[in-house]
C-alpha atoms as a PDB file:
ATOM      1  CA  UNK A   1     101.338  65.159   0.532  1.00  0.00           C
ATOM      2  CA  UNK A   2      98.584  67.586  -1.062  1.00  0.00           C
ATOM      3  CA  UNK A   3      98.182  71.111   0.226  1.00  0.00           C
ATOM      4  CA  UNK A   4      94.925  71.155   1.357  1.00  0.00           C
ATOM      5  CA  UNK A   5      93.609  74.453   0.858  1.00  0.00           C
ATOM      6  CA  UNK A   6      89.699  76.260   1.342  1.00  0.00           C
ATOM      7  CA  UNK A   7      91.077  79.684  -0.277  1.00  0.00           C
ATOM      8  CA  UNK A   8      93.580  80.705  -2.314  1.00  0.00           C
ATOM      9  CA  UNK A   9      96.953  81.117  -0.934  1.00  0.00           C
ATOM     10  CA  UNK A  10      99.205  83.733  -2.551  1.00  0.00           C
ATOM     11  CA  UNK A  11     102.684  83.102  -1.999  1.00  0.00           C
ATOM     12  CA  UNK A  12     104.369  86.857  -2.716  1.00  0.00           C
ATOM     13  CA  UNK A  13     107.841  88.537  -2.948  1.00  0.00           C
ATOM     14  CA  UNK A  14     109.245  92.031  -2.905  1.00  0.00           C
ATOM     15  CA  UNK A  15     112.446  93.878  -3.879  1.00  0.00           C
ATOM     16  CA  UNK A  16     112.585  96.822  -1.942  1.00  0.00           C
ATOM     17  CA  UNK A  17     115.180  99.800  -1.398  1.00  0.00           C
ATOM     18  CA  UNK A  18     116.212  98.636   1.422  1.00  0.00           C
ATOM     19  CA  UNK A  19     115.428  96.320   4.457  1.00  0.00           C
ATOM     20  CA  UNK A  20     114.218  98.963   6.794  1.00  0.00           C
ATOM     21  CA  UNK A  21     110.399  98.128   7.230  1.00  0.00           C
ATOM     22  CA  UNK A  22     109.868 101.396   8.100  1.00  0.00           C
ATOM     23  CA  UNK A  23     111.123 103.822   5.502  1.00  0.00           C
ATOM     24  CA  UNK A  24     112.338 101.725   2.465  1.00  0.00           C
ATOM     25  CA  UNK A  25     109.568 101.824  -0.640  1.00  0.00           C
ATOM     26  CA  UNK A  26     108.802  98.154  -2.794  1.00  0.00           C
ATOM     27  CA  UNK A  27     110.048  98.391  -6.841  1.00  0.00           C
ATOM     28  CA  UNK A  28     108.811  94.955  -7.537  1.00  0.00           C
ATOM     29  CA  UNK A  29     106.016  92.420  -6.298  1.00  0.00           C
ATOM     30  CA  UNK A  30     105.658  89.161  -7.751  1.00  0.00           C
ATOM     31  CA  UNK A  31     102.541  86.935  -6.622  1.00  0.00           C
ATOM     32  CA  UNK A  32     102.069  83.216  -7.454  1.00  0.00           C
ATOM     33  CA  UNK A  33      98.379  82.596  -6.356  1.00  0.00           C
ATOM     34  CA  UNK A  34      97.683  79.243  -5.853  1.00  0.00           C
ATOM     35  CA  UNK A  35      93.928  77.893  -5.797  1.00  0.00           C
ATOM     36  CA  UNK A  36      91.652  75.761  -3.875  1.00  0.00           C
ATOM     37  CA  UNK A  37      91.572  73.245  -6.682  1.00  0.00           C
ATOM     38  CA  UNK A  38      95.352  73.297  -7.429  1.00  0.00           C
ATOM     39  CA  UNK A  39      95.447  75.283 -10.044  1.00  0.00           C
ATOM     40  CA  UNK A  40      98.223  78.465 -10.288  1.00  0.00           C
ATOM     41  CA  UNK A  41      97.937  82.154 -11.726  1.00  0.00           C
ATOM     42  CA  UNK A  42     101.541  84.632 -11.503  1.00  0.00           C
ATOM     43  CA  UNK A  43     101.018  88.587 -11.031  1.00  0.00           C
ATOM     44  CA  UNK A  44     104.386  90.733 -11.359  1.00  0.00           C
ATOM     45  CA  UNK A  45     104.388  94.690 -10.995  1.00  0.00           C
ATOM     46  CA  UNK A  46     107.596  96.791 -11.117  1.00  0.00           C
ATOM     47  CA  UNK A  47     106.551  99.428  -8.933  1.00  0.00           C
ATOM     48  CA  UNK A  48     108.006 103.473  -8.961  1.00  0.00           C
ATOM     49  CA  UNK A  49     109.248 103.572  -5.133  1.00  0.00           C
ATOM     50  CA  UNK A  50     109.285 107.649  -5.503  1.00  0.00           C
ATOM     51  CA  UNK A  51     112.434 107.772  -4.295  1.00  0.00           C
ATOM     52  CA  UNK A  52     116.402 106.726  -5.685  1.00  0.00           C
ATOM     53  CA  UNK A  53     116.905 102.815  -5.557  1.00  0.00           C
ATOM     54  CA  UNK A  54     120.349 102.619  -3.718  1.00  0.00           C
ATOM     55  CA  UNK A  55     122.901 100.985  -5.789  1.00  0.00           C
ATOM     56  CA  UNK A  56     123.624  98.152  -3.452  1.00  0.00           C
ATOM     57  CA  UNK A  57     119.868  97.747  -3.948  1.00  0.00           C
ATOM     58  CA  UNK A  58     120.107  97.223  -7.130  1.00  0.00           C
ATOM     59  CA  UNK A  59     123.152  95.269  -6.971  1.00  0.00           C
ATOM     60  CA  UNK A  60     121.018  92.386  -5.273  1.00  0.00           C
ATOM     61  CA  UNK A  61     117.542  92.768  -7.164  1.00  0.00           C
ATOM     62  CA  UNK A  62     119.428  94.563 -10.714  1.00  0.00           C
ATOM     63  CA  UNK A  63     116.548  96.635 -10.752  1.00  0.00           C
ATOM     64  CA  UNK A  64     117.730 100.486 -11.599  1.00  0.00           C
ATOM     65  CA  UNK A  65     115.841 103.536 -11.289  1.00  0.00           C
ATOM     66  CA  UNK A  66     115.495 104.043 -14.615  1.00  0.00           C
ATOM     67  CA  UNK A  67     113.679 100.574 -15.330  1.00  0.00           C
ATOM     68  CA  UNK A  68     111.116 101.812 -12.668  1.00  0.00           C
ATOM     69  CA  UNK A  69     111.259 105.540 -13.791  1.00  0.00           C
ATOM     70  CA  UNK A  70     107.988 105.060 -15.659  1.00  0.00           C
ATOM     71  CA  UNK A  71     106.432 102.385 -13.657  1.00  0.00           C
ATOM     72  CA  UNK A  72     103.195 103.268 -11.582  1.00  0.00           C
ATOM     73  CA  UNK A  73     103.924 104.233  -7.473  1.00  0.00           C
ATOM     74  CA  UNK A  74     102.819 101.491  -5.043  1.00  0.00           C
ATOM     75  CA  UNK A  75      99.714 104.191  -4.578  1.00  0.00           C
ATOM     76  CA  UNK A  76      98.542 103.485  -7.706  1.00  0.00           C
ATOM     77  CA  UNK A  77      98.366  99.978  -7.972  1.00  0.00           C
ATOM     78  CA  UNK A  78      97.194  99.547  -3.993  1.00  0.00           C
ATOM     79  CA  UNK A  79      93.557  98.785  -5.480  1.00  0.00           C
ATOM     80  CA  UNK A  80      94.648  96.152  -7.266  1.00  0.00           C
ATOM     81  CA  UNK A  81      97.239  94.574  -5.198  1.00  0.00           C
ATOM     82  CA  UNK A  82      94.236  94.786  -2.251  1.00  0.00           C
ATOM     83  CA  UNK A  83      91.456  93.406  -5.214  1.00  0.00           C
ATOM     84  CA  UNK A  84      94.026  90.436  -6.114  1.00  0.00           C
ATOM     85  CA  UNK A  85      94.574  89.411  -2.768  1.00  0.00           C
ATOM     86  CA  UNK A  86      91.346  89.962  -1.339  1.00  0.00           C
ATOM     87  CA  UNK A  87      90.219  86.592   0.897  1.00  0.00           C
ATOM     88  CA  UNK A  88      93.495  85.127   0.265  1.00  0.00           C
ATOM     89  CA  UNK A  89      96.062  83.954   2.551  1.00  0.00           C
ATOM     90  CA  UNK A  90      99.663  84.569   2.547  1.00  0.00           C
ATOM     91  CA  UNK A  91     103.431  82.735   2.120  1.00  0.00           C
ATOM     92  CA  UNK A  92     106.859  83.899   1.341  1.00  0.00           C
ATOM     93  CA  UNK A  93     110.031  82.876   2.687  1.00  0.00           C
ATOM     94  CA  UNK A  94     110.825  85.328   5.730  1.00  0.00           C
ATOM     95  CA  UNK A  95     107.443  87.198   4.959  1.00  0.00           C
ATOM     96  CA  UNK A  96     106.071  87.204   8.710  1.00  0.00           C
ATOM     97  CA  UNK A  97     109.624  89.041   9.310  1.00  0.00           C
ATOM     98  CA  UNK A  98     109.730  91.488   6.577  1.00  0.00           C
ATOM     99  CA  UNK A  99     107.406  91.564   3.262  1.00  0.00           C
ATOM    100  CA  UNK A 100     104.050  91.270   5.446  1.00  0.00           C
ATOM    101  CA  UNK A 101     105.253  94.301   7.328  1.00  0.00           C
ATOM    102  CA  UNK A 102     106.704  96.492   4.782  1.00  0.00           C
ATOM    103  CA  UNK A 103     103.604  95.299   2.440  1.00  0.00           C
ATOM    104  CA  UNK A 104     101.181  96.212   5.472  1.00  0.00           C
ATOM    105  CA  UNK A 105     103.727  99.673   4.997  1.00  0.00           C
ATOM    106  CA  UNK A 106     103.018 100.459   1.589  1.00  0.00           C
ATOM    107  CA  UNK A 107      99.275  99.833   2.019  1.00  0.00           C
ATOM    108  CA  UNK A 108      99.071 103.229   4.713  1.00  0.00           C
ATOM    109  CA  UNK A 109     100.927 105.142   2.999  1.00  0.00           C
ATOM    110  CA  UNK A 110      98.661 104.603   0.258  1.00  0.00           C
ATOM    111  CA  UNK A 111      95.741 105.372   2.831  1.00  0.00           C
ATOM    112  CA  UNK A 112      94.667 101.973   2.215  1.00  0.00           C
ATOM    113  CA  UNK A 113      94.320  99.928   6.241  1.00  0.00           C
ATOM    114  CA  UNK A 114      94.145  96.344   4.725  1.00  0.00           C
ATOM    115  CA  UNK A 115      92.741  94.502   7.805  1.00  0.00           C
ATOM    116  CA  UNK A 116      95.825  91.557   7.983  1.00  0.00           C
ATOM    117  CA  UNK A 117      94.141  90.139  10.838  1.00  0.00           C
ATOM    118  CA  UNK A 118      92.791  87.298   9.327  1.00  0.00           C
ATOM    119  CA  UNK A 119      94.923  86.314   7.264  1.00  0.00           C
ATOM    120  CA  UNK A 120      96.502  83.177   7.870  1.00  0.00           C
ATOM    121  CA  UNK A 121     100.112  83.416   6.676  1.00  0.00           C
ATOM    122  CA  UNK A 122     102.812  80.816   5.876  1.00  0.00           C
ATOM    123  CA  UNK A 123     106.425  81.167   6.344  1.00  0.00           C
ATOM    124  CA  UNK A 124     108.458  79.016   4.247  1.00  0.00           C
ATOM    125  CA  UNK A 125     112.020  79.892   5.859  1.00  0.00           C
ATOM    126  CA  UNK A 126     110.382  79.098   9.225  1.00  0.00           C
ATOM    127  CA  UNK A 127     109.229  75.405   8.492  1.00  0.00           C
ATOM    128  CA  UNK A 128     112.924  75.080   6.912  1.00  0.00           C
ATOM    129  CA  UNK A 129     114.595  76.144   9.739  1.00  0.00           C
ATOM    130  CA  UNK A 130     112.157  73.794  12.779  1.00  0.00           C
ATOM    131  CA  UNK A 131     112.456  70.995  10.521  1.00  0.00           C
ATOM    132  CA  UNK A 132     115.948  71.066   9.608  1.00  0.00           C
ATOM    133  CA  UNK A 133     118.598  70.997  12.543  1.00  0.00           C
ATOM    134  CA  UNK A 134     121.439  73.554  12.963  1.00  0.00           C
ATOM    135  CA  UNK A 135     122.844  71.295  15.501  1.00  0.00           C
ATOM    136  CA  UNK A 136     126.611  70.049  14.872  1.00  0.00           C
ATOM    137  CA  UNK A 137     125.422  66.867  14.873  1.00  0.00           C
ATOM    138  CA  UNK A 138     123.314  67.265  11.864  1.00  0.00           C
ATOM    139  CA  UNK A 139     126.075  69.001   9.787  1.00  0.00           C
ATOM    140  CA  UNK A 140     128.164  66.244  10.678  1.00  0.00           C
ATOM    141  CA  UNK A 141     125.925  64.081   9.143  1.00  0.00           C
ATOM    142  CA  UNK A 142     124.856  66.232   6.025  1.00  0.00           C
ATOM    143  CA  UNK A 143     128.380  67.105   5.026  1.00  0.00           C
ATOM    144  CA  UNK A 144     130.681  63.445   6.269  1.00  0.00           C
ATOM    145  CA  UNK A 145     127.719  61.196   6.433  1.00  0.00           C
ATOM    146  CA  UNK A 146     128.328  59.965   9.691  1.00  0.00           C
ATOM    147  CA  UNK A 147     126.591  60.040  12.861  1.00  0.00           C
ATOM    148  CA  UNK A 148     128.229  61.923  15.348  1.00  0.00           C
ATOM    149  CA  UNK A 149     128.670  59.724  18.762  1.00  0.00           C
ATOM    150  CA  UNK A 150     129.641  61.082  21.585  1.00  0.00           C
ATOM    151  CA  UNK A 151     128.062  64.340  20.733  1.00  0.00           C
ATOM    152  CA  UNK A 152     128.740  67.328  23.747  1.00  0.00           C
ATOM    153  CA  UNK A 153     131.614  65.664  24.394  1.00  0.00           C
ATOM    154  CA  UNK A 154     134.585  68.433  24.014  1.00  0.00           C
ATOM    155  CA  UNK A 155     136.933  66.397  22.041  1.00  0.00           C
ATOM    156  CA  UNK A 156     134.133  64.416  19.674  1.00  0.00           C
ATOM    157  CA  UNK A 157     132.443  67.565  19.233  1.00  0.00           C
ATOM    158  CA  UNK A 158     135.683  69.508  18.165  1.00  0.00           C
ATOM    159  CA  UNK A 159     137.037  66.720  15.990  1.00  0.00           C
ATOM    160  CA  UNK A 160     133.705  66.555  14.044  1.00  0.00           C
ATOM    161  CA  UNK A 161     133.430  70.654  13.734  1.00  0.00           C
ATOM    162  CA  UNK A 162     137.057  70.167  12.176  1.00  0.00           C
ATOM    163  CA  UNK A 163     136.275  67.475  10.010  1.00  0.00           C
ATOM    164  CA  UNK A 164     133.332  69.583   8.457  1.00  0.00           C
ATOM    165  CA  UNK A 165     134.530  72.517   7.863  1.00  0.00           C
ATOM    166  CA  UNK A 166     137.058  70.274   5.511  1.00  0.00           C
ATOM    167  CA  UNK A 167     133.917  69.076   3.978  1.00  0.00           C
ATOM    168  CA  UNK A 168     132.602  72.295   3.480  1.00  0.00           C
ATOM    169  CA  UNK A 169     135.480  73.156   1.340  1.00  0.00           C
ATOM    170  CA  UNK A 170     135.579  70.677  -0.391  1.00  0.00           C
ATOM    171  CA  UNK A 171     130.986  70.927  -1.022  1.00  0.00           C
ATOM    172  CA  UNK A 172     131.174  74.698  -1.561  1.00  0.00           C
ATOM    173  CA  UNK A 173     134.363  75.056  -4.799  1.00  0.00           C
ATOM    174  CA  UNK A 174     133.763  78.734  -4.550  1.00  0.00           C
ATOM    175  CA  UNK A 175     134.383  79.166  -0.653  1.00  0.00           C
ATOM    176  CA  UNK A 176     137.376  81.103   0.026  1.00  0.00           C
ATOM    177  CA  UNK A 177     140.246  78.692   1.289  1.00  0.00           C
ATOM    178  CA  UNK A 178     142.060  81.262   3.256  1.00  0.00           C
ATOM    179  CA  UNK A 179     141.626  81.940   6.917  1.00  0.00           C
ATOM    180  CA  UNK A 180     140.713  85.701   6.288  1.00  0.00           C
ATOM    181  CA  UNK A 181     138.103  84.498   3.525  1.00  0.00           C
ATOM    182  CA  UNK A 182     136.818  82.190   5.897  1.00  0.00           C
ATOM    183  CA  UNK A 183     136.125  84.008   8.555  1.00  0.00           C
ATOM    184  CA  UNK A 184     134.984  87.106   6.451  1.00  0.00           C
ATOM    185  CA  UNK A 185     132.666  84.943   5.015  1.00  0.00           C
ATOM    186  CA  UNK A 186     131.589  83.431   8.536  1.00  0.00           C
ATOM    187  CA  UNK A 187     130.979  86.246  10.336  1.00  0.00           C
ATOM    188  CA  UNK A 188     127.494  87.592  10.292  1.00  0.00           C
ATOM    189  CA  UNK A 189     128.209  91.029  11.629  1.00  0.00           C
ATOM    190  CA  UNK A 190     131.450  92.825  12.840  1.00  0.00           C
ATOM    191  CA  UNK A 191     131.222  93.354  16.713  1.00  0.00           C
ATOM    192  CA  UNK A 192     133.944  95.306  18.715  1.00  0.00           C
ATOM    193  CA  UNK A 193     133.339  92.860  21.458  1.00  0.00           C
ATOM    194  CA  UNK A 194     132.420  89.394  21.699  1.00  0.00           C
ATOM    195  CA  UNK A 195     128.945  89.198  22.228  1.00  0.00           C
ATOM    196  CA  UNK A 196     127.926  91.509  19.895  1.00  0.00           C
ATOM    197  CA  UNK A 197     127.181  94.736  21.945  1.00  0.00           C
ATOM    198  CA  UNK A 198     129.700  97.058  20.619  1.00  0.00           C
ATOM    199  CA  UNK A 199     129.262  97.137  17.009  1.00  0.00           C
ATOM    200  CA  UNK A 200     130.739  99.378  13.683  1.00  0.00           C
ATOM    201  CA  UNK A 201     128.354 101.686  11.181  1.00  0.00           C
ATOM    202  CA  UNK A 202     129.162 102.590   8.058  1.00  0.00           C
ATOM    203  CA  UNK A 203     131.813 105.128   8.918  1.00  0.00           C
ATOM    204  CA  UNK A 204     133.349 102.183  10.918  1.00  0.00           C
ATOM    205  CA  UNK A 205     132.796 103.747  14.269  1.00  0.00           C
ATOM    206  CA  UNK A 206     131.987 101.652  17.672  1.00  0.00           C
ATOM    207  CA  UNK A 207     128.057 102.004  18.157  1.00  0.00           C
ATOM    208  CA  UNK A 208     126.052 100.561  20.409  1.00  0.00           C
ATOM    209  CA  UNK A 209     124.067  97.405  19.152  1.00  0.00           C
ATOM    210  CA  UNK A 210     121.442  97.176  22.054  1.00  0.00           C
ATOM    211  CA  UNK A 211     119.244  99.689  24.070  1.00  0.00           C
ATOM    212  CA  UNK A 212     117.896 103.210  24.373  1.00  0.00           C
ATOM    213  CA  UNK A 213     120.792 104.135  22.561  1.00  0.00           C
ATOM    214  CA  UNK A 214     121.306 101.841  19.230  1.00  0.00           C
ATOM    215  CA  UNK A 215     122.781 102.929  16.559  1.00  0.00           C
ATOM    216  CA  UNK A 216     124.531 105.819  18.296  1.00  0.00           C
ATOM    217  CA  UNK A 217     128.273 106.240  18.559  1.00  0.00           C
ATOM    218  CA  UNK A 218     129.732 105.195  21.640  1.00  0.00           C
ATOM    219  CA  UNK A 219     131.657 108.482  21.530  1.00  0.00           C
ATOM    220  CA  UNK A 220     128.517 110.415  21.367  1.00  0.00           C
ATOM    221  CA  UNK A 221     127.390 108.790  24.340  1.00  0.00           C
ATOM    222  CA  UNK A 222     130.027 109.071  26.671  1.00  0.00           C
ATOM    223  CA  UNK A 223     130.338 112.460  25.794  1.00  0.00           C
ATOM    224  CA  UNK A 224     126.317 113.387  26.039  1.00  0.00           C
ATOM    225  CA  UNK A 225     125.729 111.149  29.023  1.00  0.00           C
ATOM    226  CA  UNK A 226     128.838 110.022  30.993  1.00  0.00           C
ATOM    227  CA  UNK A 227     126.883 108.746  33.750  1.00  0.00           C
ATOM    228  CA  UNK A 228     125.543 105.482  31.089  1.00  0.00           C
ATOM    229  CA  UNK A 229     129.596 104.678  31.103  1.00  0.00           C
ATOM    230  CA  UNK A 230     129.321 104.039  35.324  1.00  0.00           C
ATOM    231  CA  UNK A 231     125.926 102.550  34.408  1.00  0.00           C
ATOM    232  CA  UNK A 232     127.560  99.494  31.835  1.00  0.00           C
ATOM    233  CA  UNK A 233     130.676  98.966  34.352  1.00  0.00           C
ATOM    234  CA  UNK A 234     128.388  97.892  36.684  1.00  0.00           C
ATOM    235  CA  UNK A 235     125.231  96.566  34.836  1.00  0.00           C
ATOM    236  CA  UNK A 236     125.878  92.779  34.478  1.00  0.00           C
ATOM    237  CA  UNK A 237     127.680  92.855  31.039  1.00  0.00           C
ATOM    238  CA  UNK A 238     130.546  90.641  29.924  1.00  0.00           C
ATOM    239  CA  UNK A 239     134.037  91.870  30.573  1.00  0.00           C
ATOM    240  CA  UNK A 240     135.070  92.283  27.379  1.00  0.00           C
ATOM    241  CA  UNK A 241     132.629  94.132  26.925  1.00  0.00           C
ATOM    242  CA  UNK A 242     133.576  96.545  29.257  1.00  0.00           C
ATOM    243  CA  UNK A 243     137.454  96.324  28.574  1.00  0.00           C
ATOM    244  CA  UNK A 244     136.305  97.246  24.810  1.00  0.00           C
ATOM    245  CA  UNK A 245     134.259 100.475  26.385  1.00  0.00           C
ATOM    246  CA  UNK A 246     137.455 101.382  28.742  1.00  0.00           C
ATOM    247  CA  UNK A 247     139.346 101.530  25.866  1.00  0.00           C
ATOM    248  CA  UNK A 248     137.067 103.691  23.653  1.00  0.00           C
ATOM    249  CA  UNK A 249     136.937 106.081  26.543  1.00  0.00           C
ATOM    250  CA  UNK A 250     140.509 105.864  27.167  1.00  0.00           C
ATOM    251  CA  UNK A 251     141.401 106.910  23.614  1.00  0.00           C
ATOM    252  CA  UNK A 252     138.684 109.793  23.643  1.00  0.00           C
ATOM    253  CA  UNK A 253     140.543 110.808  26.476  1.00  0.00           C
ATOM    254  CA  UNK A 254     144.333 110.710  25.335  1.00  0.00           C
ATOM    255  CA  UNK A 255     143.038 112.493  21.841  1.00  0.00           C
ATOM    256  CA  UNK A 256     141.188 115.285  23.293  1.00  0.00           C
END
């Protein structure tokens, strides 16, 4: 199937500082413009992000601050960024989510308002994720090659979950094989609770995931306003939830 296009389409990515839309700075774009007629020109700028490049920034992208030391700022080469993608559309793969914004960033800090309005953009990780399942029954088939019958049932659905995860191990060679591993490597992010409301920052202290107060300790909080302690015992969270905040305040309490 041809991609039927009636202006160019530039499909963009960026290494950044960080993943915060807000304050992290771009130290590379890359642009693959791809016209009407089919065919394709490539644009690629390191770019000075006036500011350090953390090292576990650099440990994804292996840019370092001193490759980008002498490289222009994103301020200087906002013209031509703007001129080279002038009455184009857009793609990436998670772009709507994060390169469109911090791009959209860049350009107002650079007093440049690029008008994104109509743009049309195309997000490659969303197509891959509505047209490919993430339902069991689809890994089932993609890793045993079997359809899954029975499928909601407790017992089909458990023996299939157990029967690809041995799969997986044996697809993925460089998949840790121990249950620590595993579930290291499983886990998306480290909750005190459950569901995900409780969780660590990087001084490993409970924090609240959710609400007015994200990102703050759940120390701080129950110190600063006890009254949002009565508030969650009775708000409709889960149980654990709350047996994980009862014990937080419990051992504030004993250590004071």
């Amino acid at each position: 199937m041809a991609l039927q296009l009636t202006r160019p389409l530039c499909f963009f990515d960026l290494e950044t500082t960080g993943i915060n839309i807000a304050n992290d700075r771009i130290v590379e774009i890359a642009i693959v413009k791809r016209l009407p007629e089919g065919r394709t020109e490539e644009q690629r700028w390191l770019v000075n992000p006036e500011c350090p490049i953390p090292a576990e920034a650099t440990a994804v992208h292996g840019i370092t601050n001193e490759q980008v030391a002498d490289a222009p700022t994103f301020k200087d080469l906002a013209p031509t960024i703007r001129d080279y993608i002038k009455d184009c559309d857009l793609a990436g793969y998670n772009s709507d989510r994060f390169d469109i914004p911090l791009l959209a960033e860049e350009f107002l800090r650079a007093d440049m308002d690029i008008d994104f309005k109509n743009i049309k953009t195309v997000d490659v990780q969303t197509i891959f994720h509505k047209m490919e399942q993430r339902t069991l029954s689809a890994a089932y088939k993609f890793y045993c090659q079997k359809e899954l019958d029975n499928a909601h049932s407790a017992l089909a659905d458990t023996q299939a979950t157990h029967e690809v995860l041995m799969a997986q191990l044996e697809h993925y060679k460089d998949l840790p094989e121990d249950i620590n591993g595993l579930s290291a490597f499983a886990t998306q992010r480290k909750s005190a609770d459950f569901a995900g409301f409780i969780g660590y920052n990087k001084q490993g202290q409970e924090c609240f995931s959710f609400g007015k107060h994200k990102g703050k300790t759940v120390e701080e909080i129950l110190d600063h306003e006890p009254g949002y302690f009565g508030w969650l015992m009775n708000a409709d969270f889960p149980r654990y939830t709350k047996k994980i905040l009862t014990q937080i305040r419990l051992r504030k309490f004993n250590n004071s």
